[in-house]
Protein backbone atom coordinates (compact mmCIF):
# COMPACT_ATOMS: atom_id res chain seq x y z
CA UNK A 1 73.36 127.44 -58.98
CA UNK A 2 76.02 127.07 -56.90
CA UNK A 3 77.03 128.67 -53.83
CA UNK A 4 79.87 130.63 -54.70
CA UNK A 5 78.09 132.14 -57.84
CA UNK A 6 74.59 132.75 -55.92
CA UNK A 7 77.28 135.32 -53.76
CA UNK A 8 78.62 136.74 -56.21
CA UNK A 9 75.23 137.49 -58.22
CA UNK A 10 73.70 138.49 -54.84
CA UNK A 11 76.39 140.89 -54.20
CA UNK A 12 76.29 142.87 -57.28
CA UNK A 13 72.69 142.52 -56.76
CA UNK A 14 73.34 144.70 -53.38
CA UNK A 15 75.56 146.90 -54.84
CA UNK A 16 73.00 147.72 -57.73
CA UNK A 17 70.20 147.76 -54.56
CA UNK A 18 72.31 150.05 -52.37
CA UNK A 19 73.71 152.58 -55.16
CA UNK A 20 69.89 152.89 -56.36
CA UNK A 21 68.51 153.37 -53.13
CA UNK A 22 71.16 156.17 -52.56
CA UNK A 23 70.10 157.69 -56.03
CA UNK A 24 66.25 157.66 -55.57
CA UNK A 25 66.49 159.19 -51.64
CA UNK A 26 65.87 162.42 -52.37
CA UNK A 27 62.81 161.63 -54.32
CA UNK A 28 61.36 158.74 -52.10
CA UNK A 29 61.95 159.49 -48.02
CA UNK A 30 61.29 155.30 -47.45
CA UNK A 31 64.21 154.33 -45.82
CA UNK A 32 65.66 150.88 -45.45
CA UNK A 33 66.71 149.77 -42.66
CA UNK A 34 70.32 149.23 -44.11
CA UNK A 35 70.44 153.25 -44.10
CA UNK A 36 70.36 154.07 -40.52
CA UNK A 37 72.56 150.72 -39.18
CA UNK A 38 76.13 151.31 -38.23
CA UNK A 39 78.83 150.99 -40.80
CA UNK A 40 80.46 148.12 -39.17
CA UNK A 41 76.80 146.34 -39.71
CA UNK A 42 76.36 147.71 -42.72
CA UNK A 43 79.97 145.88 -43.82
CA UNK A 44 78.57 142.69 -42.58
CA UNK A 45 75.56 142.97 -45.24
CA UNK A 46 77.44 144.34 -48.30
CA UNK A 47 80.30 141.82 -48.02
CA UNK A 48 78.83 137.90 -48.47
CA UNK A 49 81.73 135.82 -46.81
CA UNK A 50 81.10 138.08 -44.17
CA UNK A 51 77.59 138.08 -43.95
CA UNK A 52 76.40 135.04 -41.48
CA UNK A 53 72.89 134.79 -43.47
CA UNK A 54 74.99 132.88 -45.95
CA UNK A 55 75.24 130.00 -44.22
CA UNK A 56 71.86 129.20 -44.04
CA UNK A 57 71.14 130.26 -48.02
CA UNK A 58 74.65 127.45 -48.64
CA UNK A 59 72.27 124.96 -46.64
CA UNK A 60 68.94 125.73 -48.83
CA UNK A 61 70.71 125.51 -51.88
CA UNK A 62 71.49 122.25 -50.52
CA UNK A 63 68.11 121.81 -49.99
CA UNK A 64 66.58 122.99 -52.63
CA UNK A 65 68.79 121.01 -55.03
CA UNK A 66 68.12 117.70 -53.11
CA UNK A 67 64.27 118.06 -53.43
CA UNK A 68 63.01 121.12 -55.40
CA UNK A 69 65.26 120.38 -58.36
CA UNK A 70 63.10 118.20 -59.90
CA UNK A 71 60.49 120.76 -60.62
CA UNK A 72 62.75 123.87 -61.05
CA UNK A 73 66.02 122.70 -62.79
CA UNK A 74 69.50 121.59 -61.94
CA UNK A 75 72.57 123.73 -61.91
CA UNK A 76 71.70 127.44 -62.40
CA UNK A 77 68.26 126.89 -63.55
CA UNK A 78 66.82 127.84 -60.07
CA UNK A 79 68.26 131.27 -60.41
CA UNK A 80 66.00 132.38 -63.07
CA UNK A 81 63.08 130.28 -61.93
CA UNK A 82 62.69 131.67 -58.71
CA UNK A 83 64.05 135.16 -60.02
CA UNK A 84 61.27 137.42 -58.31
CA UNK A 85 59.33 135.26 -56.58
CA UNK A 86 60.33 136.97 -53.46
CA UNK A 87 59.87 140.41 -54.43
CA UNK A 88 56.10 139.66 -54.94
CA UNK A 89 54.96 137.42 -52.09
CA UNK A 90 52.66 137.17 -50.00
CA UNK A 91 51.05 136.40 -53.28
CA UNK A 92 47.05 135.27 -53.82
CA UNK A 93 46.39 131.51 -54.14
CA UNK A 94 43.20 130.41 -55.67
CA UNK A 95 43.24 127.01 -54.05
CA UNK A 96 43.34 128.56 -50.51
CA UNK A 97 41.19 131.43 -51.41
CA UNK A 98 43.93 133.39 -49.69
CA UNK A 99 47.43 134.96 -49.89
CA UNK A 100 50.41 132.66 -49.24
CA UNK A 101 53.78 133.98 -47.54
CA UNK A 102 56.99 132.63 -49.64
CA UNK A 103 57.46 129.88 -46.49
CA UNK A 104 54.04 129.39 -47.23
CA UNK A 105 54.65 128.54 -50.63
CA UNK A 106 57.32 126.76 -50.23
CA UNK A 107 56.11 124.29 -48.29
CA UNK A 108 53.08 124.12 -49.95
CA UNK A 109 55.51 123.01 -52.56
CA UNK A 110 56.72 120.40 -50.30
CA UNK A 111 53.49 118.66 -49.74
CA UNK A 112 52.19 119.33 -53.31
CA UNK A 113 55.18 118.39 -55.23
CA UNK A 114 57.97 116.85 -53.31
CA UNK A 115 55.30 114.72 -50.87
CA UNK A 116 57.24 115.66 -48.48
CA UNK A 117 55.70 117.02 -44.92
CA UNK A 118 55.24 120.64 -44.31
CA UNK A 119 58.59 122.24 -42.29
CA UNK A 120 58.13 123.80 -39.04
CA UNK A 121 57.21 128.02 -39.00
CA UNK A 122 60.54 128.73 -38.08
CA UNK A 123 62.89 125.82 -38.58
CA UNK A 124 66.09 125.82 -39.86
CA UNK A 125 65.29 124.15 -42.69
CA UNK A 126 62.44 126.58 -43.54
CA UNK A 127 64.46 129.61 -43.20
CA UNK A 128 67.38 127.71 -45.17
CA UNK A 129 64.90 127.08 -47.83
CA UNK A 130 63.57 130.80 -47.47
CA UNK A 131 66.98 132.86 -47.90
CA UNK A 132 68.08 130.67 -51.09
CA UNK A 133 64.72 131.85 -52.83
CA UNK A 134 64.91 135.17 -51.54
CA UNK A 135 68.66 135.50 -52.43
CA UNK A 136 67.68 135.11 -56.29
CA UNK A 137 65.30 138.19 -55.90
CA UNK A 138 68.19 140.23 -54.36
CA UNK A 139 68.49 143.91 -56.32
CA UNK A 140 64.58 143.55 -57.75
CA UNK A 141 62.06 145.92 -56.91
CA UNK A 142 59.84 144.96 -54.60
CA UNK A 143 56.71 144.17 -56.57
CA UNK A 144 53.48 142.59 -54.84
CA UNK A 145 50.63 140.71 -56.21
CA UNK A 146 47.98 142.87 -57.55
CA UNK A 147 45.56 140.29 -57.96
CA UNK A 148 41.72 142.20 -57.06
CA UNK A 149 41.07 139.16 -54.72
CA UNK A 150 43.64 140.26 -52.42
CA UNK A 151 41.89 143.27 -51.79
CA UNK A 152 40.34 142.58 -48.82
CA UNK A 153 43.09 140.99 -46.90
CA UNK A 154 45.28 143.82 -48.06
CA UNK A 155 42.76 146.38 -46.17
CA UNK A 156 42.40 144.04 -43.25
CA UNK A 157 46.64 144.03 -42.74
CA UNK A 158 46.29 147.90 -42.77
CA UNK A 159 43.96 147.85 -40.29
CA UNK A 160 45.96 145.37 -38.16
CA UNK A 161 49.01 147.38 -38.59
CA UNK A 162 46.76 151.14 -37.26
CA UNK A 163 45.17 148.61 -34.57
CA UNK A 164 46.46 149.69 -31.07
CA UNK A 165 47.23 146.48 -29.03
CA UNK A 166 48.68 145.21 -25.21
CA UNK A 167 48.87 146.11 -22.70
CA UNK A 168 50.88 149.66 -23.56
CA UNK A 169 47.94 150.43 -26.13
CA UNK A 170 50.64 150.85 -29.47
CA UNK A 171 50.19 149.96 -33.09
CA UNK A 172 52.08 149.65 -35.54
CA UNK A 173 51.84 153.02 -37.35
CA UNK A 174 52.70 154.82 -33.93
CA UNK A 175 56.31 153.53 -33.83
CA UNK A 176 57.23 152.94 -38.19
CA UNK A 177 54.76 155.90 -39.00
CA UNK A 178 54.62 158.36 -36.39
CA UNK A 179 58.13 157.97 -34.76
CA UNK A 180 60.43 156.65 -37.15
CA UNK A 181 64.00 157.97 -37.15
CA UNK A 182 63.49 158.38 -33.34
CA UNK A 183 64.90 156.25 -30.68
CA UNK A 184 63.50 154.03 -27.92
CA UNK A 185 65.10 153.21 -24.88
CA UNK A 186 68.84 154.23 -26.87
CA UNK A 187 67.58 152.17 -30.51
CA UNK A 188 66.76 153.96 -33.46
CA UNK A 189 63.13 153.23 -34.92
CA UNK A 190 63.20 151.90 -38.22
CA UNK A 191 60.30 152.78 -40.81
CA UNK A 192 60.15 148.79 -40.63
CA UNK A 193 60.23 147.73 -44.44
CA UNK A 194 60.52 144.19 -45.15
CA UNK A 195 63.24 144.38 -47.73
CA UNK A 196 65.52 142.04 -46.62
CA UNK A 197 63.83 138.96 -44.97
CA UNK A 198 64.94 136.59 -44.04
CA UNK A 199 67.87 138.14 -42.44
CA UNK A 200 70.64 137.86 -40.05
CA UNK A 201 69.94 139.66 -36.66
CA UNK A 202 72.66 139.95 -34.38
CA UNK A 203 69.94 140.45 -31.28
CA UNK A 204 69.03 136.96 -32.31
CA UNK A 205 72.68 135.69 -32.96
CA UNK A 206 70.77 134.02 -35.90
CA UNK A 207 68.50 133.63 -39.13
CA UNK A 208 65.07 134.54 -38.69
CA UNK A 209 61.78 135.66 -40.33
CA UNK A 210 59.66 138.63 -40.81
CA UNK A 211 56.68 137.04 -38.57
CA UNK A 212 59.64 136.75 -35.97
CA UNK A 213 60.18 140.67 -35.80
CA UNK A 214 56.44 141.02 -35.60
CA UNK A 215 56.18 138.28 -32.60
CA UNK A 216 59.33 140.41 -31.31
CA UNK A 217 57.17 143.57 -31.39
CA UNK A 218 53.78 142.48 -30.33
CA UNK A 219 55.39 140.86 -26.82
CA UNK A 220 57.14 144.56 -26.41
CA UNK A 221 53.69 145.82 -26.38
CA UNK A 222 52.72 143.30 -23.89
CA UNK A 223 50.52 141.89 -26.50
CA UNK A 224 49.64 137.99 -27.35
CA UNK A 225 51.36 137.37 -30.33
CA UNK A 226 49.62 135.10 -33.29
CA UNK A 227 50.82 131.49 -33.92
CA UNK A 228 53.43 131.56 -36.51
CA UNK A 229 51.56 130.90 -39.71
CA UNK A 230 48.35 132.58 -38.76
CA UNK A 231 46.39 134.62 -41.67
CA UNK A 232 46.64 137.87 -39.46
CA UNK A 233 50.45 137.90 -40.00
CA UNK A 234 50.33 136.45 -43.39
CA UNK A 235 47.41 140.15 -43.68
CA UNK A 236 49.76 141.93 -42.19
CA UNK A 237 53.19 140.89 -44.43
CA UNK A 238 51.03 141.48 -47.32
CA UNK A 239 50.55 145.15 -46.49
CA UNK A 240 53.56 145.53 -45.44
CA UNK A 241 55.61 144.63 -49.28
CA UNK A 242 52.41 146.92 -50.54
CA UNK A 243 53.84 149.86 -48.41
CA UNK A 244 57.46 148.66 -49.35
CA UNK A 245 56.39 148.71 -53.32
CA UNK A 246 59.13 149.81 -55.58
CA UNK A 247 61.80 149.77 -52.79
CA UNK A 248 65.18 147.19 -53.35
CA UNK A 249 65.29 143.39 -52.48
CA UNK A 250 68.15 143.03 -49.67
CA UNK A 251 67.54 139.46 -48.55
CA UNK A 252 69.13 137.90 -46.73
CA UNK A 253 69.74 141.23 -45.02
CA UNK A 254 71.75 142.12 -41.64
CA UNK A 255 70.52 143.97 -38.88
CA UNK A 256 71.88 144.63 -35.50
């Protein structure tokens, strides 16, 4: 699928997301993250020439069509293979005996498939590769992999996300649960739904992923982050697109 038409589809896909989300407020208080940013932000995220996350989902398509086409179809095939597979991940993998992250899957793709080696947690390639997939799931409900094995990872992310860490003794739940809507040190605190990774933050002045936030959050605790990659982020992403169940697909999303 080309460029220009993956914008176009991914922008009514936003529309659809945003007018739904709008709809369903007053019957679901889960708020995106979208909701509470600034209108000039919000612009930056409704509008795809303007939103900078493009430019990395123009270089996966690139990507993608250069060494995943093989296996998933020329042209505009991609758009209905990967339709989804976004909205559900971190899904289970039987091989691993445990839940793989979309950059997960996609390079386990690479080596798999493509014999290609693994890309870096956090590469530009990885994150190209990441917003083209996610871009097809844009609009969807969030929907995450029931399968029963996943049970127990699923419980262990809770309990990583209630677990007070660092050296300032905070979880997780005490800021997105407790506190959300307030603001720390002048910045509002989000409820912290993954809806829209990867995405565009202008902190950052660039792409990155979900497992970035977290790093972002765990050092403001005065914590010791994980390694990028690590099964207790993986536990932790997979409980957090449980909590986000049923809410819209944004990525790749904008956020100041």
């Amino acid at each position: 699928m080309s460029f220009a038409r993956a914008a176009l589809l991914g922008g009514v896909g936003l529309l659809l997301a945003v007018v739904t989300a709008g709809t369903a407020q007053a019957a679901d208080p889960r708020r995106s993250g979208f909701a509470d940013m600034a209108p000039s932000t919000q612009a930056l995220q409704r509008d795809d020439t303007l939103n900078p996350a493009m430019l990395w989902v123009q270089d996966g398509e690139q990507r993608f069509q250069a060494d995943c086409a093989s296996c998933h179809g020329a042209g505009s095939a991609p758009a209905m293979s990967l339709r989804g597979a976004a909205a559900r991940h971190p899904a289970w993998d039987a091989t691993l005996g445990k839940p793989l992250t979309l950059a997960g899957r996609i390079n386990q793709c690479r080596v798999r498939h493509v014999k290609a080696p693994p890309l870096a947690p956090e590469s530009e390639g990885l994150l190209a590769l990441e917003a083209f997939v996610a871009l097809q799931s844009r609009g969807l409900p969030i929907a995450p992999d029931r399968t029963p094995a996943l049970q127990p990872f699923l419980a262990r992310g809770e309990a990583l996300y209630r677990q007070r860490i660092g050296q300032l003794d905070f979880s997780c739940a005490q800021c997105h649960d407790d506190h959300a809507g307030r603001r720390l040190a002048g910045a509002l605190i989000p409820q912290a739904h993954p809806t829209g990774y990867p995405l565009y933050r202008l902190e950052w002045q660039g792409l990155g992923s979900l497992q970035r936030r977290l790093r972002n959050c765990m050092t403001g605790v005065r914590a010791e982050p994980y390694a990028y990659g690590s099964d207790e982020y993986t536990m932790i992403e997979l409980y957090l697109k449980q909590r986000a169940a049923g809410m819209a697909m944004e990525s790749p999303a904008v956020r100041p």
